[in-house]
PDB file of N, CA and C in Angstrom:
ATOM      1  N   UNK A   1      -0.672 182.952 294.174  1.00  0.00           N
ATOM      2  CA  UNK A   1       0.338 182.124 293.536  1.00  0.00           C
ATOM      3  C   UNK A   1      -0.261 180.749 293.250  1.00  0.00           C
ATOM      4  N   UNK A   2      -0.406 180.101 292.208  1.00  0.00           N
ATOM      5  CA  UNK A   2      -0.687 178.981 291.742  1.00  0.00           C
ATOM      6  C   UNK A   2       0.379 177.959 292.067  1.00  0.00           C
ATOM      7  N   UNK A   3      -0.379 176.389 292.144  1.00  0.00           N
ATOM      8  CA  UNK A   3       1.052 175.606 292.427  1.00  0.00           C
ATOM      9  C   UNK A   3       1.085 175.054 291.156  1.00  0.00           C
ATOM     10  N   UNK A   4       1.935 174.370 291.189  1.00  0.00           N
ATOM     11  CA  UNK A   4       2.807 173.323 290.270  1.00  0.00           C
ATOM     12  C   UNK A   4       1.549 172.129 289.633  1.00  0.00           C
ATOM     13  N   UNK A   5       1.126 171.987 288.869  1.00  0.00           N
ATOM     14  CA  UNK A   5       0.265 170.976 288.391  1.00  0.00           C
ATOM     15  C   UNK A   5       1.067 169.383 288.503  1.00  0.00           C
ATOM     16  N   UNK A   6       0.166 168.333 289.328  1.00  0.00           N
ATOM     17  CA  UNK A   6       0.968 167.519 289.862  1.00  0.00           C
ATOM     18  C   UNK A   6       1.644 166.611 288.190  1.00  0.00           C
ATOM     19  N   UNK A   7       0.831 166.594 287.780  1.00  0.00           N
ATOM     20  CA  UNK A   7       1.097 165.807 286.207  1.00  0.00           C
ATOM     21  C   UNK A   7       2.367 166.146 285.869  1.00  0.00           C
ATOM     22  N   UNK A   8       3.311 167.490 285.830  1.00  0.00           N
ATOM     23  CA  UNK A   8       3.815 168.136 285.260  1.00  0.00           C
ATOM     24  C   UNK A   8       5.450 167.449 286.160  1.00  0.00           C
ATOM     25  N   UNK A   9       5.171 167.167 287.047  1.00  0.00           N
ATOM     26  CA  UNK A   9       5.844 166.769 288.339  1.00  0.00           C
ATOM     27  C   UNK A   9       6.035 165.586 288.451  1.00  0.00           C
ATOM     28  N   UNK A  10       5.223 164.858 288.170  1.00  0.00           N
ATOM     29  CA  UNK A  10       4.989 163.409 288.065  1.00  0.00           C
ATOM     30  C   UNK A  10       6.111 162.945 286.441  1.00  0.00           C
ATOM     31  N   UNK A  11       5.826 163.579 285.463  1.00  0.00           N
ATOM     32  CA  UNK A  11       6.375 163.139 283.941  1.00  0.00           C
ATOM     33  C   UNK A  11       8.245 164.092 284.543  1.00  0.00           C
ATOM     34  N   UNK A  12       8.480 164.821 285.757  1.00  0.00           N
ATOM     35  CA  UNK A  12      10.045 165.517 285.419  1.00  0.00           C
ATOM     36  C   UNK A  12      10.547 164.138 286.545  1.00  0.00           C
ATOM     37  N   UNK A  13      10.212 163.751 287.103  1.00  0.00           N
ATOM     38  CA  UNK A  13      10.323 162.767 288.160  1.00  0.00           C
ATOM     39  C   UNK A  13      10.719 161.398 287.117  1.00  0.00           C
ATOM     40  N   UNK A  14       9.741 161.225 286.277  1.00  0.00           N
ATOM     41  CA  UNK A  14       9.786 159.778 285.350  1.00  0.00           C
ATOM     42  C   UNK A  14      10.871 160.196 284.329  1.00  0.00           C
ATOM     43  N   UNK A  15      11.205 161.642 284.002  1.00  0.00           N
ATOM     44  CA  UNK A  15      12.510 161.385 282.903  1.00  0.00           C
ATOM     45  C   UNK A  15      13.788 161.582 283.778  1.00  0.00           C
ATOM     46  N   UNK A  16      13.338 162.366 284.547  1.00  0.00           N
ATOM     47  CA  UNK A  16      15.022 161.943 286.042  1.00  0.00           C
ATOM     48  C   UNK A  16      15.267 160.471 286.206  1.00  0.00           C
ATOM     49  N   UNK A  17      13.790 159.960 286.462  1.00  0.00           N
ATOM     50  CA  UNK A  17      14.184 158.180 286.799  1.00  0.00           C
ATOM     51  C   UNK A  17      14.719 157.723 285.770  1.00  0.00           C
ATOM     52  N   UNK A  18      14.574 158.012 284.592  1.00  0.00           N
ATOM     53  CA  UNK A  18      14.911 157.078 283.249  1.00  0.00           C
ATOM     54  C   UNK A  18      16.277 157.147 282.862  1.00  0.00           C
ATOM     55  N   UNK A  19      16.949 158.936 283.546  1.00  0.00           N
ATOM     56  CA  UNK A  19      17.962 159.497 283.212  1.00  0.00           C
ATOM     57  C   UNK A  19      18.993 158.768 283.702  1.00  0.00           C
ATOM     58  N   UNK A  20      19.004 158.755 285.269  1.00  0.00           N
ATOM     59  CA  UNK A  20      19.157 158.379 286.124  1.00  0.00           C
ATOM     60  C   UNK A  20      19.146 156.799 286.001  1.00  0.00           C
ATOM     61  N   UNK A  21      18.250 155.956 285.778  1.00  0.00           N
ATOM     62  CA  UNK A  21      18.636 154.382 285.667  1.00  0.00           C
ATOM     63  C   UNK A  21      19.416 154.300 284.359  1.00  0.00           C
ATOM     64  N   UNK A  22      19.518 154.829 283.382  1.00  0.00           N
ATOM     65  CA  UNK A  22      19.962 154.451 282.338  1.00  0.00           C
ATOM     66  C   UNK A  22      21.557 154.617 282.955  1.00  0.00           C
ATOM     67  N   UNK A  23      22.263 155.310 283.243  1.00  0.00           N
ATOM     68  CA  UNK A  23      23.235 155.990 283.144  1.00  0.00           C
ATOM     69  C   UNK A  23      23.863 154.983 284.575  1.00  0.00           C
ATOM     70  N   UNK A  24      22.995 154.707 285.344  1.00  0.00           N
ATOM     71  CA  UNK A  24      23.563 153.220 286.605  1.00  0.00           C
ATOM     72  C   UNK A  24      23.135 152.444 286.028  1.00  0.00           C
ATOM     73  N   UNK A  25      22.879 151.524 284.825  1.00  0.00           N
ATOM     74  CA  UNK A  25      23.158 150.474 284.635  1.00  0.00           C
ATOM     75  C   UNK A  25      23.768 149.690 283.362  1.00  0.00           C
ATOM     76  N   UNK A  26      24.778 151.227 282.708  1.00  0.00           N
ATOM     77  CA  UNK A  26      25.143 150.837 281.622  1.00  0.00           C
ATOM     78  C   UNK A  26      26.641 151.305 282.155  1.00  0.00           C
ATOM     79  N   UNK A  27      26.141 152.011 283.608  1.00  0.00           N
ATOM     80  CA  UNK A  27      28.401 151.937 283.973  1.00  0.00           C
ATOM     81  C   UNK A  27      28.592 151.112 284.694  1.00  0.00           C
ATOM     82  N   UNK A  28      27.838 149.468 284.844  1.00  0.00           N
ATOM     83  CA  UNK A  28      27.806 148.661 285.830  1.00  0.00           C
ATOM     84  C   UNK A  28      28.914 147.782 285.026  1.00  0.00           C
ATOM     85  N   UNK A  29      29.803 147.518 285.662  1.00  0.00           N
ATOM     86  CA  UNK A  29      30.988 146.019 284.998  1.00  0.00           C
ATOM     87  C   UNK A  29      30.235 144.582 285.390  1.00  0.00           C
ATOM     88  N   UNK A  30      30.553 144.016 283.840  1.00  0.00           N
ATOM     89  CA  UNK A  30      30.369 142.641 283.428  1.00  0.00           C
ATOM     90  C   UNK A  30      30.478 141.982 284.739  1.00  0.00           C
ATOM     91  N   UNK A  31      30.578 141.827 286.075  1.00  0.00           N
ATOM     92  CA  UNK A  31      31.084 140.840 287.133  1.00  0.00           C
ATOM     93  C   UNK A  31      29.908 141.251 287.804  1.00  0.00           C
ATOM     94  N   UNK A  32      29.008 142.311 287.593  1.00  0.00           N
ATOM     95  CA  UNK A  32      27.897 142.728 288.585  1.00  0.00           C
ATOM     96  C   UNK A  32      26.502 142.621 288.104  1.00  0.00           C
ATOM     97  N   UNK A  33      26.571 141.783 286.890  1.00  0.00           N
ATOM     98  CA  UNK A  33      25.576 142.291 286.236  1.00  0.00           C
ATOM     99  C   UNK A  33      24.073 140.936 286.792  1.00  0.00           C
ATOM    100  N   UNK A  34      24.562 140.160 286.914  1.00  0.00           N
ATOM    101  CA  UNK A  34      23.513 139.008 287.907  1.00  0.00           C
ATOM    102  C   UNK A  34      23.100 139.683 289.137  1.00  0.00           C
ATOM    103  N   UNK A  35      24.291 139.743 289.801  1.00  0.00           N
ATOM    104  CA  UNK A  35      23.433 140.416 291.379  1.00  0.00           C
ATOM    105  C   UNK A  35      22.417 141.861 291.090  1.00  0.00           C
ATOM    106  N   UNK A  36      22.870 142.692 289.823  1.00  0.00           N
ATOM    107  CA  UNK A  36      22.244 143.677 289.783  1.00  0.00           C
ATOM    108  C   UNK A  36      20.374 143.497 288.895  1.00  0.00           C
ATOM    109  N   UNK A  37      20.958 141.929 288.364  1.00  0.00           N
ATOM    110  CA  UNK A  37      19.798 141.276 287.491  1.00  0.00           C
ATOM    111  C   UNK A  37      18.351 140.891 288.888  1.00  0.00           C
ATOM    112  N   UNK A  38      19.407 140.268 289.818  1.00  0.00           N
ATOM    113  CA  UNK A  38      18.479 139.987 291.010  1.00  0.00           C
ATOM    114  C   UNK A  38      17.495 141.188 291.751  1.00  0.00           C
ATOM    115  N   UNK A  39      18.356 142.202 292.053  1.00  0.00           N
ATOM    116  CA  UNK A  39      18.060 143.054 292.566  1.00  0.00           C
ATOM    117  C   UNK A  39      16.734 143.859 292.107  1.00  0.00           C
ATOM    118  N   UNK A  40      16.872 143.932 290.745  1.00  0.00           N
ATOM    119  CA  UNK A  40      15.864 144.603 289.584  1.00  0.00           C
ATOM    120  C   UNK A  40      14.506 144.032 289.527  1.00  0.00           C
ATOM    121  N   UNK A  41      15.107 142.249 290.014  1.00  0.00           N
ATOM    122  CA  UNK A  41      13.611 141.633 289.908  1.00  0.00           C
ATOM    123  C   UNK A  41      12.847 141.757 291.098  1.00  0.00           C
ATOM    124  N   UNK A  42      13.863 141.968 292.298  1.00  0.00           N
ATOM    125  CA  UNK A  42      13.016 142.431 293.834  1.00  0.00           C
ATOM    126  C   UNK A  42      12.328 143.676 293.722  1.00  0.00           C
ATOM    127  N   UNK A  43      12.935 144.839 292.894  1.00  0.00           N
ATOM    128  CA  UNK A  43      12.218 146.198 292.961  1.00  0.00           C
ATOM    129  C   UNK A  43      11.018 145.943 292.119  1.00  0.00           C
ATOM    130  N   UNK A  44      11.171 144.711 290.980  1.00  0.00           N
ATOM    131  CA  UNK A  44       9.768 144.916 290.234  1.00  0.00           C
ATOM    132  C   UNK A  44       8.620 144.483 290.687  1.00  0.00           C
ATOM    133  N   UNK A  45       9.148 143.665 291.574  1.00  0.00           N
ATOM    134  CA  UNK A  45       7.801 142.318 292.252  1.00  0.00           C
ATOM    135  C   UNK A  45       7.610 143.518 293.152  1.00  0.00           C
ATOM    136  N   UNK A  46       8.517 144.191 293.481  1.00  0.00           N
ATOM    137  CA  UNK A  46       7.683 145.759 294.763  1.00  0.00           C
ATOM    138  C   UNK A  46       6.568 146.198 293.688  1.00  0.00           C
ATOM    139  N   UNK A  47       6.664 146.791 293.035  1.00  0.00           N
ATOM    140  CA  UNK A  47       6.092 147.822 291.687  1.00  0.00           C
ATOM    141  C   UNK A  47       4.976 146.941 291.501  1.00  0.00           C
ATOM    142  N   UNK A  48       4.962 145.586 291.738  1.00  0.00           N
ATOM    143  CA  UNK A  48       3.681 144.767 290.783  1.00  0.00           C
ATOM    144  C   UNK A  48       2.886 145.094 291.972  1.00  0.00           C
ATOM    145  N   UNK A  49       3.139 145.119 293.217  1.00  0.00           N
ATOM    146  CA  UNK A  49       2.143 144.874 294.186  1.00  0.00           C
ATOM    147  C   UNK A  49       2.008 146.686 294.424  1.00  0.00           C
ATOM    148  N   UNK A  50       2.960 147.324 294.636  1.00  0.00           N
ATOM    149  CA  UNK A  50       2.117 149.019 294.331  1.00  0.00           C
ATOM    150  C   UNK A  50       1.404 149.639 293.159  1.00  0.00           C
ATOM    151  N   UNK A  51       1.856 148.876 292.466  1.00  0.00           N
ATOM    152  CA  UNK A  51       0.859 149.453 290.816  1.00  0.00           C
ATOM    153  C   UNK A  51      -0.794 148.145 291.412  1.00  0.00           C
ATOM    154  N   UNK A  52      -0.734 147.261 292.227  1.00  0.00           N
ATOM    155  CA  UNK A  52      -1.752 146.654 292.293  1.00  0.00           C
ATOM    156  C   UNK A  52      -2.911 147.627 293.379  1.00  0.00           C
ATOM    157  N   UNK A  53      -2.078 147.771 294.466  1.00  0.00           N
ATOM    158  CA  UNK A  53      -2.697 148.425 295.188  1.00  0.00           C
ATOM    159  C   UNK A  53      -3.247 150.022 294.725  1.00  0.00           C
ATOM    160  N   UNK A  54      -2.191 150.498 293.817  1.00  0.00           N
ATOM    161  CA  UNK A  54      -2.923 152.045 293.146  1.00  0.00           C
ATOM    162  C   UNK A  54      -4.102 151.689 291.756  1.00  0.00           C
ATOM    163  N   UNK A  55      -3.745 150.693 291.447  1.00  0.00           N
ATOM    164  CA  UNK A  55      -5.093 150.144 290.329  1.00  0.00           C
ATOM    165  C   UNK A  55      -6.004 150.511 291.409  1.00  0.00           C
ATOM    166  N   UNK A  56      -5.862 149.399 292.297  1.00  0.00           N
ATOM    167  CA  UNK A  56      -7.506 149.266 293.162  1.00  0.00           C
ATOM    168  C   UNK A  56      -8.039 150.667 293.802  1.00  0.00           C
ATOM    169  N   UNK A  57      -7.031 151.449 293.980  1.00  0.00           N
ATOM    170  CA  UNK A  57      -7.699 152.516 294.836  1.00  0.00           C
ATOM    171  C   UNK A  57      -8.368 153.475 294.386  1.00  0.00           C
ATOM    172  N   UNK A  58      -8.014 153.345 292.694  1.00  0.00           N
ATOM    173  CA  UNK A  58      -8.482 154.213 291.864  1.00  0.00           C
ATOM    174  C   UNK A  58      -9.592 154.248 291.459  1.00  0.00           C
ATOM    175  N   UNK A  59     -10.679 155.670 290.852  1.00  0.00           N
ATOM    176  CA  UNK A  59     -12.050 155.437 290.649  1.00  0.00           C
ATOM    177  C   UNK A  59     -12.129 155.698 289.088  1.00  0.00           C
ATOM    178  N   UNK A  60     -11.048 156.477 288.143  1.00  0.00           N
ATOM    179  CA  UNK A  60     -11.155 156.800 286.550  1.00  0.00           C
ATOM    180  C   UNK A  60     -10.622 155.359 286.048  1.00  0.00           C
ATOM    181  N   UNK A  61     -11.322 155.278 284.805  1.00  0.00           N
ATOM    182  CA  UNK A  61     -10.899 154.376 284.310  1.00  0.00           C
ATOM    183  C   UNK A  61      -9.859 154.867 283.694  1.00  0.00           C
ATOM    184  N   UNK A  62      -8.901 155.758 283.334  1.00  0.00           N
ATOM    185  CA  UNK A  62      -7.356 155.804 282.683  1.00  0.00           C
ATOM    186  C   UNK A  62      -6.949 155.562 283.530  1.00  0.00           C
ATOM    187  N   UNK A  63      -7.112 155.944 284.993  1.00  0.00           N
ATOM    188  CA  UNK A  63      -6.284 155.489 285.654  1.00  0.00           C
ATOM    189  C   UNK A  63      -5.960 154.327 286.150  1.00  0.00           C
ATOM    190  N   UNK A  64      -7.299 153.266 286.252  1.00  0.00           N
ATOM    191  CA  UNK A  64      -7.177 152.255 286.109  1.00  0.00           C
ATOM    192  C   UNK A  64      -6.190 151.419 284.876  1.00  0.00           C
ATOM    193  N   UNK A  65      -6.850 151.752 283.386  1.00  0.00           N
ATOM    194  CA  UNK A  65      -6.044 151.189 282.830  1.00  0.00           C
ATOM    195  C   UNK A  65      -4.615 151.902 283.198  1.00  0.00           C
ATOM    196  N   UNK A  66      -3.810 152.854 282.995  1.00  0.00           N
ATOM    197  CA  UNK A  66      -2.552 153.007 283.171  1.00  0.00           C
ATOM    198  C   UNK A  66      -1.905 151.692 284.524  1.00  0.00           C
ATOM    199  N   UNK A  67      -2.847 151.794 285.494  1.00  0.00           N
ATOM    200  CA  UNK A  67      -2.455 150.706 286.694  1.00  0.00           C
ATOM    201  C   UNK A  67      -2.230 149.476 285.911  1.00  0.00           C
ATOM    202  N   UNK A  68      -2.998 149.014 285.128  1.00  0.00           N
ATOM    203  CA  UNK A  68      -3.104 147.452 284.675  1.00  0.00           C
ATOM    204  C   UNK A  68      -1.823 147.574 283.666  1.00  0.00           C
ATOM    205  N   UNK A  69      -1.331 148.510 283.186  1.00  0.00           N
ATOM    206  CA  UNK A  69      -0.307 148.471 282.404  1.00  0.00           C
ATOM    207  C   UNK A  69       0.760 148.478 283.010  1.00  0.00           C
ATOM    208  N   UNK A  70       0.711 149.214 284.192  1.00  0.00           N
ATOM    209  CA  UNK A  70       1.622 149.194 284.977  1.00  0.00           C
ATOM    210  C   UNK A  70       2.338 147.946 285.310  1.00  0.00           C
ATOM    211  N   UNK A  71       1.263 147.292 285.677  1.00  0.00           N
ATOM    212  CA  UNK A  71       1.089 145.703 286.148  1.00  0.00           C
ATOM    213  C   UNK A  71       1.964 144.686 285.641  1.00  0.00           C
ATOM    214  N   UNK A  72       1.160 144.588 284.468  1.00  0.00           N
ATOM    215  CA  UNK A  72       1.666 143.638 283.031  1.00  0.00           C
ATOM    216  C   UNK A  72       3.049 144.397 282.655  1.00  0.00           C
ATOM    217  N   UNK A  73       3.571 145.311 282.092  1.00  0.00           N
ATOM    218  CA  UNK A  73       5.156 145.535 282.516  1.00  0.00           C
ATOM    219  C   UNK A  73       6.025 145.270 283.431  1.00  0.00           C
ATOM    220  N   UNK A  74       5.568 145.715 284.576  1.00  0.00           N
ATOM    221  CA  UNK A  74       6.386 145.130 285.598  1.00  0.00           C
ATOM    222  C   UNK A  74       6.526 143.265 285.726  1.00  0.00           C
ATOM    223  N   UNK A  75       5.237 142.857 285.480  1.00  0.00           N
ATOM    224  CA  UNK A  75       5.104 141.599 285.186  1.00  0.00           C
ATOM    225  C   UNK A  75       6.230 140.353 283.990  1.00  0.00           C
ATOM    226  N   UNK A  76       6.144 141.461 282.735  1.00  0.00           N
ATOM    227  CA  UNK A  76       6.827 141.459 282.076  1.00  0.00           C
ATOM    228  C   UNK A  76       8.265 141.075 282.415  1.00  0.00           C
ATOM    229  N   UNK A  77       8.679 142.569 283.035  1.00  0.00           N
ATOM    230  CA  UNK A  77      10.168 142.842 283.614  1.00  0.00           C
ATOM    231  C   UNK A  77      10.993 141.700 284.958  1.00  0.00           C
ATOM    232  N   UNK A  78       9.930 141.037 285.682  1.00  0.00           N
ATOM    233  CA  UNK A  78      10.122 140.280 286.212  1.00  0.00           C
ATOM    234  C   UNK A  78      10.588 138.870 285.866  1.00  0.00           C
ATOM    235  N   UNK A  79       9.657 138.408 284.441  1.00  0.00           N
ATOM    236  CA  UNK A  79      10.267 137.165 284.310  1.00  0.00           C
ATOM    237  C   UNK A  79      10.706 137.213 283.747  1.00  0.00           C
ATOM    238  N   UNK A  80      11.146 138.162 282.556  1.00  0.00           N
ATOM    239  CA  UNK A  80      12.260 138.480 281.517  1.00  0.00           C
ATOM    240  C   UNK A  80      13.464 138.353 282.245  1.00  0.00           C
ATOM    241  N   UNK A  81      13.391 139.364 283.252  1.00  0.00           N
ATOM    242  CA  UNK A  81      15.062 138.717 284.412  1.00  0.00           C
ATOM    243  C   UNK A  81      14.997 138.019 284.910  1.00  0.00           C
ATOM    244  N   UNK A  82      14.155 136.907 285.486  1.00  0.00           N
ATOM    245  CA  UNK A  82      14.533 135.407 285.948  1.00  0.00           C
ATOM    246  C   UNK A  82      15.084 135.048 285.060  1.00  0.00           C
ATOM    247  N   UNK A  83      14.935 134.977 283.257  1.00  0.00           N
ATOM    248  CA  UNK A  83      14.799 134.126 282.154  1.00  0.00           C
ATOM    249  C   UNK A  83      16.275 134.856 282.117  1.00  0.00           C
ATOM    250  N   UNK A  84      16.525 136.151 281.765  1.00  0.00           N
ATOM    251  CA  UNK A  84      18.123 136.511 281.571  1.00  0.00           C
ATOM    252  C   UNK A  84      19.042 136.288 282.597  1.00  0.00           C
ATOM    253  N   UNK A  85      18.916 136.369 283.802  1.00  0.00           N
ATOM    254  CA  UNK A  85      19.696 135.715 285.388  1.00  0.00           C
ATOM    255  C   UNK A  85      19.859 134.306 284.718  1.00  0.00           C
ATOM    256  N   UNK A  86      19.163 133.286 284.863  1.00  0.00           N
ATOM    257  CA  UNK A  86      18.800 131.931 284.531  1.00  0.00           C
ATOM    258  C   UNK A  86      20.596 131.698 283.334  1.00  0.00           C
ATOM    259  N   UNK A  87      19.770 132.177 282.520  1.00  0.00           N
ATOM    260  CA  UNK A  87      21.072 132.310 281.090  1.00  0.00           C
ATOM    261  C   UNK A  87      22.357 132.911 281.512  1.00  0.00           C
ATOM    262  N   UNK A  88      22.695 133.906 282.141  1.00  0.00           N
ATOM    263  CA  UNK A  88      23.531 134.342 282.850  1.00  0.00           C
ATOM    264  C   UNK A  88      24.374 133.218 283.399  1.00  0.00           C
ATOM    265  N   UNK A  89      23.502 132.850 284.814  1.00  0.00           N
ATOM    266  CA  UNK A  89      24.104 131.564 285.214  1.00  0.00           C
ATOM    267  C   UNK A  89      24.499 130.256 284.764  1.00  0.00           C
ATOM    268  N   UNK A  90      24.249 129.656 283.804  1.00  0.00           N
ATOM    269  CA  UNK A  90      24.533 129.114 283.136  1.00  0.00           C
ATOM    270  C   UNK A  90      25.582 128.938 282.291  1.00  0.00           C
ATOM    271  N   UNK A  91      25.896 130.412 281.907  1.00  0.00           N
ATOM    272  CA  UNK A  91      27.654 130.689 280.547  1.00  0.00           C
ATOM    273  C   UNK A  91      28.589 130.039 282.168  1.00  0.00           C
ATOM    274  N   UNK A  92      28.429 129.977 283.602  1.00  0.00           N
ATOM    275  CA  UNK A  92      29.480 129.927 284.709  1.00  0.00           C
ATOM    276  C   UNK A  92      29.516 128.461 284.909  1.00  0.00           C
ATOM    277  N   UNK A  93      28.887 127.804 284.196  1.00  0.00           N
ATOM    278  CA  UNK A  93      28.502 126.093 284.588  1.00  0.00           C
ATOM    279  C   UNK A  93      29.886 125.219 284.016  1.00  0.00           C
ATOM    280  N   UNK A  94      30.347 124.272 284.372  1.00  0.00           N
ATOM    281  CA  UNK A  94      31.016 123.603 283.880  1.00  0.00           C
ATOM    282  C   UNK A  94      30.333 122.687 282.813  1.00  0.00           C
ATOM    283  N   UNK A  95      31.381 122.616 281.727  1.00  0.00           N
ATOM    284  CA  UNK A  95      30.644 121.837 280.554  1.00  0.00           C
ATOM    285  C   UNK A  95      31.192 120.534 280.320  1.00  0.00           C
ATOM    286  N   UNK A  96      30.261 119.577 280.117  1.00  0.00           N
ATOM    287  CA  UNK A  96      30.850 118.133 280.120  1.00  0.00           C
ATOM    288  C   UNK A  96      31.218 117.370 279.072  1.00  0.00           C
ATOM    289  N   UNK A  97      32.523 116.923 279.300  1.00  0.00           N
ATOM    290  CA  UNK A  97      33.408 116.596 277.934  1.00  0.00           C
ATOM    291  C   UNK A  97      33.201 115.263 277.402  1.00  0.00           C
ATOM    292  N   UNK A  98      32.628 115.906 276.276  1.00  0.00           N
ATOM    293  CA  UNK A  98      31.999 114.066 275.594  1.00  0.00           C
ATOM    294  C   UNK A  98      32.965 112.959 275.109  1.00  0.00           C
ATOM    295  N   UNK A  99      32.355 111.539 275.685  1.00  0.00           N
ATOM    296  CA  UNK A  99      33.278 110.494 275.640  1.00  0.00           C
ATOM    297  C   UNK A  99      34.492 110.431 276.373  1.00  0.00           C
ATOM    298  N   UNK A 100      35.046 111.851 276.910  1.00  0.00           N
ATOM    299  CA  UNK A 100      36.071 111.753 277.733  1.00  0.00           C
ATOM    300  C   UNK A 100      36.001 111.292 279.232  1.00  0.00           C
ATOM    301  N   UNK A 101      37.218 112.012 279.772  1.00  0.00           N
ATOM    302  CA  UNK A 101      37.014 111.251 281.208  1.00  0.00           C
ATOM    303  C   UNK A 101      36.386 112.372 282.131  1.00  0.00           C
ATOM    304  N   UNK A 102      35.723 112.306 283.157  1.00  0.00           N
ATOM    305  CA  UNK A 102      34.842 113.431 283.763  1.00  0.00           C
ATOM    306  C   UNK A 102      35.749 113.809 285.006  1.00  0.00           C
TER     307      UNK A 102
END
């Protein structure tokens, strides 16, 4: 009996994850969407430092590059949600009424 080729396993895993995040974070209500902004940026800063550590351990260079891409996305994804959190917080700010009384 032959096993399962891990590749094959690896890509049903990544369209479950995709399936699967898409579908929790588009039934999330407008009142959750910061804390869930926060949260996203803790799992990515995880991902930057495991896609760092699987770059390094690796000896092919695809696999290397795939790691470094890994990297720079997650990298990406990180300050893109500081920058959308940031804006987020902000629409909640009080706005100051010009020439009037404060």
């Amino acid at each position: 009996m032959e096993a399962v080729n891990p590749t094959l396993i690896n890509i049903i895993i990544f369209v479950l994850a995709v399936y699967v995040g898409f579908h929790v974070v588009w039934n999330v209500t407008p009142a959750l969407h910061t804390p869930l902004m926060a949260v996203t940026n803790a799992i990515s800063a995880i991902v930057i430092v495991g896609a760092m550590l699987a770059t390094g351990l690796t000896e092919g260079g695809l696999a290397q590059s795939f790691g470094v891409l890994a990297v720079a996305l997650a990298a990406v994804n990180v300050f893109g949600g500081f920058l959308v959190t940031q804006r987020m917080l902000e629409m909640f700010k009080k706005k100051d009424r010009k020439g009037g009384k404060a």
